[in-house]
C-alpha atoms as a PDB file:
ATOM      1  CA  UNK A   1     211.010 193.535 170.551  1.00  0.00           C
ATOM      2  CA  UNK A   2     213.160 191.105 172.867  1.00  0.00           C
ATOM      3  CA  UNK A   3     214.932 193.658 174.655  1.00  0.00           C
ATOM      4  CA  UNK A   4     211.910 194.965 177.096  1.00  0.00           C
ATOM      5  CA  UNK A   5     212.655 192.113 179.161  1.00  0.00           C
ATOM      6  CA  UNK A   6     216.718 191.674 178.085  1.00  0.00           C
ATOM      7  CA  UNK A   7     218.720 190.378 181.002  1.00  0.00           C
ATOM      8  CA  UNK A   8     221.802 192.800 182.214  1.00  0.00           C
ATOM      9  CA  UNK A   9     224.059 190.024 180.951  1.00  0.00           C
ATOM     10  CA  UNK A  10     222.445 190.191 177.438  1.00  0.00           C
ATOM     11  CA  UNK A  11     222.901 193.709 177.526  1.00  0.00           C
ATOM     12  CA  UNK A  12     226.529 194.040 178.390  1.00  0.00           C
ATOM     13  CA  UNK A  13     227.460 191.797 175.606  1.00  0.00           C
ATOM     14  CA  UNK A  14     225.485 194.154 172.945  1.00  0.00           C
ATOM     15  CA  UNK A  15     226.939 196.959 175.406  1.00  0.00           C
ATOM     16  CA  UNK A  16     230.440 195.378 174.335  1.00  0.00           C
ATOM     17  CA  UNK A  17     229.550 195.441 170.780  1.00  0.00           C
ATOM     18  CA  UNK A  18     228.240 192.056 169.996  1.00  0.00           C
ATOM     19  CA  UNK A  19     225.752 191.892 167.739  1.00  0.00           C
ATOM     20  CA  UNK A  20     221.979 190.737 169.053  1.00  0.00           C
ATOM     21  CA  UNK A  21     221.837 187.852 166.844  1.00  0.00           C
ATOM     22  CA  UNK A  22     225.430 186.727 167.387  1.00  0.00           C
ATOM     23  CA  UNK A  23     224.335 186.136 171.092  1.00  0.00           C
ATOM     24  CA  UNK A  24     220.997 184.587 170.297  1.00  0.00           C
ATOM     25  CA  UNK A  25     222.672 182.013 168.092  1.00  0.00           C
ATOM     26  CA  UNK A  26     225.796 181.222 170.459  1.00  0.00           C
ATOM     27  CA  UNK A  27     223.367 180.763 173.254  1.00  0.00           C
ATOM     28  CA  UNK A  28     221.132 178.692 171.049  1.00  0.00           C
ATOM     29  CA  UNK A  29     223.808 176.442 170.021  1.00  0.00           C
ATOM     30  CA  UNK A  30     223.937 174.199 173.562  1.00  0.00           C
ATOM     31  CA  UNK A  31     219.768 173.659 173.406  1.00  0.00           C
ATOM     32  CA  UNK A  32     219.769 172.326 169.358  1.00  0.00           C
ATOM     33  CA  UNK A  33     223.418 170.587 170.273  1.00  0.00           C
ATOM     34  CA  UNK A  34     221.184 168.358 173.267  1.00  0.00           C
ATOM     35  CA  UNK A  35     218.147 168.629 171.134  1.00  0.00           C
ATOM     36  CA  UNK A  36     220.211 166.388 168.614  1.00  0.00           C
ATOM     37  CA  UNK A  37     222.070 164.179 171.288  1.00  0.00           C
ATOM     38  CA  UNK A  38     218.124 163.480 172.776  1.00  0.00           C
ATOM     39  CA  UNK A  39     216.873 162.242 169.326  1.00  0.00           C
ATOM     40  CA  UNK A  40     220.220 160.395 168.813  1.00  0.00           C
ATOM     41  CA  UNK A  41     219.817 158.611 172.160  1.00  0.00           C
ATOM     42  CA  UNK A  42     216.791 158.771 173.183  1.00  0.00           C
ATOM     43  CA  UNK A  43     214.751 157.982 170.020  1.00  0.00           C
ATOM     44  CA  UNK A  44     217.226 156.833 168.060  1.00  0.00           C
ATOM     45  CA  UNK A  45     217.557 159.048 164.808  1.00  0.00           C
ATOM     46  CA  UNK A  46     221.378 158.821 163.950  1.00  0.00           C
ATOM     47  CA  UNK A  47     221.827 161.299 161.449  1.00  0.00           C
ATOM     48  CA  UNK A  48     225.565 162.646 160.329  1.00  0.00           C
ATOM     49  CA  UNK A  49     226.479 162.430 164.246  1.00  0.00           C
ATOM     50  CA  UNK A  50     225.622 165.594 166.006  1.00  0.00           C
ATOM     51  CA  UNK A  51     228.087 168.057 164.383  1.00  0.00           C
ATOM     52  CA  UNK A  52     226.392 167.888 160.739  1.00  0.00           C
ATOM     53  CA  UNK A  53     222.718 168.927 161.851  1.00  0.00           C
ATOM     54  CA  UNK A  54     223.995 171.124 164.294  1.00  0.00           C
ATOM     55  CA  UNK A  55     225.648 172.970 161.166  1.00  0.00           C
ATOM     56  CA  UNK A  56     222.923 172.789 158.720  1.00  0.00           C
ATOM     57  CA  UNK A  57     220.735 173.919 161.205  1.00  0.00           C
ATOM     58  CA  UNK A  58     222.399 176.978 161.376  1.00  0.00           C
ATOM     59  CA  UNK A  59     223.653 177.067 157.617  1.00  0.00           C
ATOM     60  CA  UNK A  60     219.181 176.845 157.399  1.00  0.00           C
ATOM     61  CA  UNK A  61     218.590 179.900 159.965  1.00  0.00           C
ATOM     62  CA  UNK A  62     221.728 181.792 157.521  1.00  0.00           C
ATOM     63  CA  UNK A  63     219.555 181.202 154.031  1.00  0.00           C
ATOM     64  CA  UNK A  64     217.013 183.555 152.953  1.00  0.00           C
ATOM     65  CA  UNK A  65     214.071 181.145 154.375  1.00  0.00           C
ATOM     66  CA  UNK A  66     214.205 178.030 154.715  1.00  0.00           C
ATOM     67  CA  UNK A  67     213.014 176.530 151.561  1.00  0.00           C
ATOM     68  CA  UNK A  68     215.912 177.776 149.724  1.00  0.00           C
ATOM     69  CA  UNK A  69     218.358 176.044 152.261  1.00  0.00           C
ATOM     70  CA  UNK A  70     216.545 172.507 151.395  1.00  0.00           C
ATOM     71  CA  UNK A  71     216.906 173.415 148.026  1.00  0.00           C
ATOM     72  CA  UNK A  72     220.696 173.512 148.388  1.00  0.00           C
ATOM     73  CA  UNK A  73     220.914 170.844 150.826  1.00  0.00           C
ATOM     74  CA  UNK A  74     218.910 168.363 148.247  1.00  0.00           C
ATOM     75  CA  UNK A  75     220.644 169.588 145.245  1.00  0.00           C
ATOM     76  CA  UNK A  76     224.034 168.881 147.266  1.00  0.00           C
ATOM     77  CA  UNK A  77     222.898 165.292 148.016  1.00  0.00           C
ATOM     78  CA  UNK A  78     222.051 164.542 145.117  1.00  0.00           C
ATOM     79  CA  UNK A  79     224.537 165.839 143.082  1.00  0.00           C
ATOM     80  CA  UNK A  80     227.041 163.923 145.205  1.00  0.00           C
ATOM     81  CA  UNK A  81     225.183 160.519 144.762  1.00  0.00           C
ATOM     82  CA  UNK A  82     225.024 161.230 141.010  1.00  0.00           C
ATOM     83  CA  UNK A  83     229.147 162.228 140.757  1.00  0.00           C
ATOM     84  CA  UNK A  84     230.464 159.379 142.889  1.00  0.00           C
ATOM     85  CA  UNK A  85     228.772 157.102 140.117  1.00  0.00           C
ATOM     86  CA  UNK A  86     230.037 158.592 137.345  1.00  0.00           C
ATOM     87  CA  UNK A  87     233.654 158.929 139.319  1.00  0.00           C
ATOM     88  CA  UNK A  88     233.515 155.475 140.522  1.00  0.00           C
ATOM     89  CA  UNK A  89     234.818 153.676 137.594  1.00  0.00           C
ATOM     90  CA  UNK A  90     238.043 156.133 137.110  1.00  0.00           C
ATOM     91  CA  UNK A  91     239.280 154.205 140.560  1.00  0.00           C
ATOM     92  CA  UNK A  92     240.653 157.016 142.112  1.00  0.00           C
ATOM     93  CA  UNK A  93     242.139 157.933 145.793  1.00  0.00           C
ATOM     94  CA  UNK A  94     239.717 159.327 148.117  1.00  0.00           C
ATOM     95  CA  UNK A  95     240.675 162.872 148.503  1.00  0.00           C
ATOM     96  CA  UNK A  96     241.319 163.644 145.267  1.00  0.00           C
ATOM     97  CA  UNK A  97     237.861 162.057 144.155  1.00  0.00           C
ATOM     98  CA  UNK A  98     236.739 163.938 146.944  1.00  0.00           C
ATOM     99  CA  UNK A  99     238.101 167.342 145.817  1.00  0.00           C
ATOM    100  CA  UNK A 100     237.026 166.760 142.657  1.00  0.00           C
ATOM    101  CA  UNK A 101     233.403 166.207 143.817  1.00  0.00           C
ATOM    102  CA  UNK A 102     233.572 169.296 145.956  1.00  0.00           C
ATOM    103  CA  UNK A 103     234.862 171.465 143.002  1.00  0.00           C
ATOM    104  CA  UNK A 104     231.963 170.138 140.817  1.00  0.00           C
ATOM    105  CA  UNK A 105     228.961 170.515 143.664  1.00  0.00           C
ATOM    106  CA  UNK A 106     230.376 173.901 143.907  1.00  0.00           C
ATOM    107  CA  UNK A 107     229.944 174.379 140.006  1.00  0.00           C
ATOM    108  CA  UNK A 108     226.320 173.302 140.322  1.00  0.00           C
ATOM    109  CA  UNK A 109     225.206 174.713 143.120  1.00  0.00           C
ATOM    110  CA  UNK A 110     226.308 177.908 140.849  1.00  0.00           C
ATOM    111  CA  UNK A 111     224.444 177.172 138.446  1.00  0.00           C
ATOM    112  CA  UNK A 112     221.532 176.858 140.440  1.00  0.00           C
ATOM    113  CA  UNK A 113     222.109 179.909 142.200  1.00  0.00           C
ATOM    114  CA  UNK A 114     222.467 181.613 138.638  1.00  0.00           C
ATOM    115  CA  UNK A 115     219.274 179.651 137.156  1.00  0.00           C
ATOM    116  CA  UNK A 116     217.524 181.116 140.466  1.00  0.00           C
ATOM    117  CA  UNK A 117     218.577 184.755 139.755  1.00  0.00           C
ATOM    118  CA  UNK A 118     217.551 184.138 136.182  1.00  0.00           C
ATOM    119  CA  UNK A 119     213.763 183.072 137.446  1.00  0.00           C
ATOM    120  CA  UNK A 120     213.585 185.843 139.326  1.00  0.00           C
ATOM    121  CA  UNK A 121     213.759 183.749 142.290  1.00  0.00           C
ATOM    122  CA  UNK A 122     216.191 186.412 144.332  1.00  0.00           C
ATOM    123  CA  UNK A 123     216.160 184.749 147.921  1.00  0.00           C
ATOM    124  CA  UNK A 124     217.626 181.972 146.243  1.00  0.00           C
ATOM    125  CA  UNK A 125     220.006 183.710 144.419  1.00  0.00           C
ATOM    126  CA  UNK A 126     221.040 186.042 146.694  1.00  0.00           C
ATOM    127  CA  UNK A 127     222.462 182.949 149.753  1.00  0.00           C
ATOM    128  CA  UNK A 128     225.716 183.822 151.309  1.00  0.00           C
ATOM    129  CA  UNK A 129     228.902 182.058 150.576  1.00  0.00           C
ATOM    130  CA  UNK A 130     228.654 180.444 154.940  1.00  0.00           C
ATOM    131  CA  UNK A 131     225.626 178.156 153.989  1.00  0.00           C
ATOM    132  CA  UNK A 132     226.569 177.538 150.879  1.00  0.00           C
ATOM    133  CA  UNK A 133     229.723 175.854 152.286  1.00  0.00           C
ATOM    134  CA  UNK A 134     228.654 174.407 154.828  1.00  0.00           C
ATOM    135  CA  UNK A 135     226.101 172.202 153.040  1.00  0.00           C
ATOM    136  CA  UNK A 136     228.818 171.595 150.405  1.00  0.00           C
ATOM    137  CA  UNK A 137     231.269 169.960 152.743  1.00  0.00           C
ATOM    138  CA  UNK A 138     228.312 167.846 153.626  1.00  0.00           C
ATOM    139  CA  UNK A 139     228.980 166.142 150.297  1.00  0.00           C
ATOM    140  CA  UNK A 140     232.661 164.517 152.046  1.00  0.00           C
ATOM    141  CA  UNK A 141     230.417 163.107 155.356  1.00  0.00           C
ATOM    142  CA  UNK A 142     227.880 161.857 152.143  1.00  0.00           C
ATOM    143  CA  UNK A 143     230.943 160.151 150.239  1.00  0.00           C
ATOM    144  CA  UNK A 144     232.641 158.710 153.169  1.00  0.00           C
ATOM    145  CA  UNK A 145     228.859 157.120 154.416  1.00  0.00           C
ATOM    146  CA  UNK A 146     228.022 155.603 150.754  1.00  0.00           C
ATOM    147  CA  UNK A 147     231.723 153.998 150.967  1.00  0.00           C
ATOM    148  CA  UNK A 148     231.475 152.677 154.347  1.00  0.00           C
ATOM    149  CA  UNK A 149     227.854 151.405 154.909  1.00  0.00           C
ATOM    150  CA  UNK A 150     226.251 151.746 151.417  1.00  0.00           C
ATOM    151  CA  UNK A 151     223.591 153.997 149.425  1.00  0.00           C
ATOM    152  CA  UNK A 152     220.834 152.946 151.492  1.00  0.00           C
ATOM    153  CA  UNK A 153     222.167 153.728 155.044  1.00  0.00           C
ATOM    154  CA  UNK A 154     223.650 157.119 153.543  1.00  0.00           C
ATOM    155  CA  UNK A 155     220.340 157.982 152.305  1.00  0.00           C
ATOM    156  CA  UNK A 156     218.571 157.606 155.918  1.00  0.00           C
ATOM    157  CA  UNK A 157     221.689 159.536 157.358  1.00  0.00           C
ATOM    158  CA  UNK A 158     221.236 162.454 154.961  1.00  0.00           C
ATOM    159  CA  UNK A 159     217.179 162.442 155.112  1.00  0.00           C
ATOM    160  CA  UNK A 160     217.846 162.132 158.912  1.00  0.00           C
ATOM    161  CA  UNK A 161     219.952 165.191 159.393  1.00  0.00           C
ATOM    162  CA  UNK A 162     217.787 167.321 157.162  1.00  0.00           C
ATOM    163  CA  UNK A 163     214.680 166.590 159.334  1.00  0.00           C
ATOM    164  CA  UNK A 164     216.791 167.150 162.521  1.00  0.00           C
ATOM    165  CA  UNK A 165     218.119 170.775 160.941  1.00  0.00           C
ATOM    166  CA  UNK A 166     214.840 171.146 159.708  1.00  0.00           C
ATOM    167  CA  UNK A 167     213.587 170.901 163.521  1.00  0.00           C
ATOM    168  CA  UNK A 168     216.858 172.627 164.800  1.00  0.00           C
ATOM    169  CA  UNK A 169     215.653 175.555 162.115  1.00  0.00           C
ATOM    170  CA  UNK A 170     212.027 176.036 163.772  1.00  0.00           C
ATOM    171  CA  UNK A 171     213.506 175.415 167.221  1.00  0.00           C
ATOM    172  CA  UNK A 172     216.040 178.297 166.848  1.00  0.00           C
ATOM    173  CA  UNK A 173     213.515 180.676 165.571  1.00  0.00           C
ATOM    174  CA  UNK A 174     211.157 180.062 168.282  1.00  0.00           C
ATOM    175  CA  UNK A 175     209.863 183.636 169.218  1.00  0.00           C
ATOM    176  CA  UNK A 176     208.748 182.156 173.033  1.00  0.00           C
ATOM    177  CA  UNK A 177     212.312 180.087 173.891  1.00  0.00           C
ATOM    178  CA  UNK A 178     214.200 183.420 172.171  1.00  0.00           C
ATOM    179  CA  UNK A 179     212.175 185.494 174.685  1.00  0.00           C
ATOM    180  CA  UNK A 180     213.101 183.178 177.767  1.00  0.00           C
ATOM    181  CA  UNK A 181     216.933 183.009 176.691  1.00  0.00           C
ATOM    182  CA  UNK A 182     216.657 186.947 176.529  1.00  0.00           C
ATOM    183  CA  UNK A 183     215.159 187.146 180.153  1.00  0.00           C
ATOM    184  CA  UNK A 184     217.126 184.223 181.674  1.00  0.00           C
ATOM    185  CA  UNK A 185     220.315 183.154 179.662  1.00  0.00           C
ATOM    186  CA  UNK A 186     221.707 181.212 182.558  1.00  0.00           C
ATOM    187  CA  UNK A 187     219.166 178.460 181.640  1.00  0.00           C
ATOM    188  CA  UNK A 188     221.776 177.373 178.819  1.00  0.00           C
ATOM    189  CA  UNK A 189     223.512 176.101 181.650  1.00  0.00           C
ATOM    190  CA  UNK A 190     220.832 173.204 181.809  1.00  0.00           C
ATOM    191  CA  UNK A 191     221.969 171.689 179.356  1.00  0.00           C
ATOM    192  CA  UNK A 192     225.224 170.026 180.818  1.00  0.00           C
ATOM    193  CA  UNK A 193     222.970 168.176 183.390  1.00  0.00           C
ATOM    194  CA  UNK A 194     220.469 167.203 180.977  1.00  0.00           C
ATOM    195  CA  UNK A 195     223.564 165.602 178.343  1.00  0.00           C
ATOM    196  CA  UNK A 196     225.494 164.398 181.503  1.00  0.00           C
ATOM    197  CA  UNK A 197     222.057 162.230 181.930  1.00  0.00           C
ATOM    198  CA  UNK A 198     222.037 161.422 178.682  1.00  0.00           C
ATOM    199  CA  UNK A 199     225.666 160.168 178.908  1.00  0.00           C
ATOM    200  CA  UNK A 200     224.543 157.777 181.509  1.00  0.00           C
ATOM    201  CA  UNK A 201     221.463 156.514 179.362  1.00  0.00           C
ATOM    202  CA  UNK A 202     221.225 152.743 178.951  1.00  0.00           C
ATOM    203  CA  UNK A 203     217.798 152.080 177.702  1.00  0.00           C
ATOM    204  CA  UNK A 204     216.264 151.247 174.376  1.00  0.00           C
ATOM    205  CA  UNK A 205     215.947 153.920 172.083  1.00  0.00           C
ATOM    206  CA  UNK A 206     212.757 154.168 171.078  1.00  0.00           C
ATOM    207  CA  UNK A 207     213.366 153.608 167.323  1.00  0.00           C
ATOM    208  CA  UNK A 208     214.613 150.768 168.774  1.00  0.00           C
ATOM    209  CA  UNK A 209     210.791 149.980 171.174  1.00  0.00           C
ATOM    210  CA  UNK A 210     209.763 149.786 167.455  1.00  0.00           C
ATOM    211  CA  UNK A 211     211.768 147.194 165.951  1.00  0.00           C
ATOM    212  CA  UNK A 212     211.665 144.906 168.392  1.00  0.00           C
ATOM    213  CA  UNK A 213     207.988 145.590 169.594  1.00  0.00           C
ATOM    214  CA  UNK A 214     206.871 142.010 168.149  1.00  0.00           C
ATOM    215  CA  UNK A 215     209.920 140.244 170.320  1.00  0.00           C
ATOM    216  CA  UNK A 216     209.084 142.352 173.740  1.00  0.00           C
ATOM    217  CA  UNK A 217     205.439 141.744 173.573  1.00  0.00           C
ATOM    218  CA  UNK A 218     206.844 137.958 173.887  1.00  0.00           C
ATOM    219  CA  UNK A 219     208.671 138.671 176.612  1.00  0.00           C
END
């Protein structure tokens, strides 16, 4: 339904063989990518740094709806909170704790999968192996987060990035911009002014207008 109004540039690449998705999702990637540096700047929601959310967000658009990919992506989280406390005491080396975590989110995500199949749930059930991995390496950013900064902080990260994918997931599936990157995909191209701008922000984030809104109303 996209292709009435495809640009010739669009249509050489499916011409070449690329698939129709492929492109939409490549050419999507630069407007979530500044979508997430805005918040992070702008307003001031930190998240897993900008590579994380701009995975799950597309680990999200790669799961049978998105409910199922929050599924994972909290049964992931907390399954990695809940094995780095019952790891903790065996004081062992990073990776290995890490690989050991990753090997046993893997086992339960499994099981979910299998408990979903078993329920009938199919959509569930039925998630490829790419998002599944994705949001299971999510579990090392988790780890390394908790160690660093504490519970807490990791927490807000991890809540953070899910409502930035979550965003990222609606913003990607948006039947208008889809239908303007279709007609004119040389607008991607905006997006290198609008992050060079960003680059050169100095001003307060707004999360930040909100913490100190008591001291600037002194001021």
């Amino acid at each position: 339904m996209f292709m009435e109004s495809a640009n010739p540039t669009i249509n050489f690449f499916l011409n070449e063989g690329v698939p129709f998705e492929t492109v939409i999702l490549i050419l999507m990637l630069p407007i979530i990518a500044t979508f997430i540096a805005f918040l992070r700047q702008v307003v001031g929601i930190k998240a897993f740094g900008i590579y994380t959310p701009l995975l799950i967000t597309f680990a999200f658009l790669a799961t049978n709806g998105l409910k199922y990919g929050i599924v994972i992506f909290l049964a992931v989280i907390l399954s990695g909170m809940l094995l780095r406390f019952i790891l903790k005491p065996l004081r062992l080396l990073y990776l290995p704790r890490v690989a050991i975590m990753l090997s046993l989110v893997a086992l339960i995500v499994l099981l979910m999968l299998t408990l979903g199949g078993n329920l009938r749930r199919t959509g569930l059930a039925s998630v490829s192996i790419f998002p599944i991995l994705i949001m299971i390496t999510l579990v090392e950013k988790f780890v390394a987060v908790q160690i660093e900064k504490g519970n807490k902080t990791a927490i807000i990260l991890a809540l953070e990035t899910l409502l930035i994918s979550i965003v990222g997931f609606y913003l990607a599936s948006w039947e208008a911009l889809i239908r303007i990157i279709v007609a004119e995909p040389w607008l991607v191209l905006l997006t290198l002014p609008i992050n060079f701008f960003l680059g050169k922000w100095t001003g307060l984030r707004l999360s930040e207008y909100l913490r100190f809104k008591e001291i600037l109303k002194k001021q």
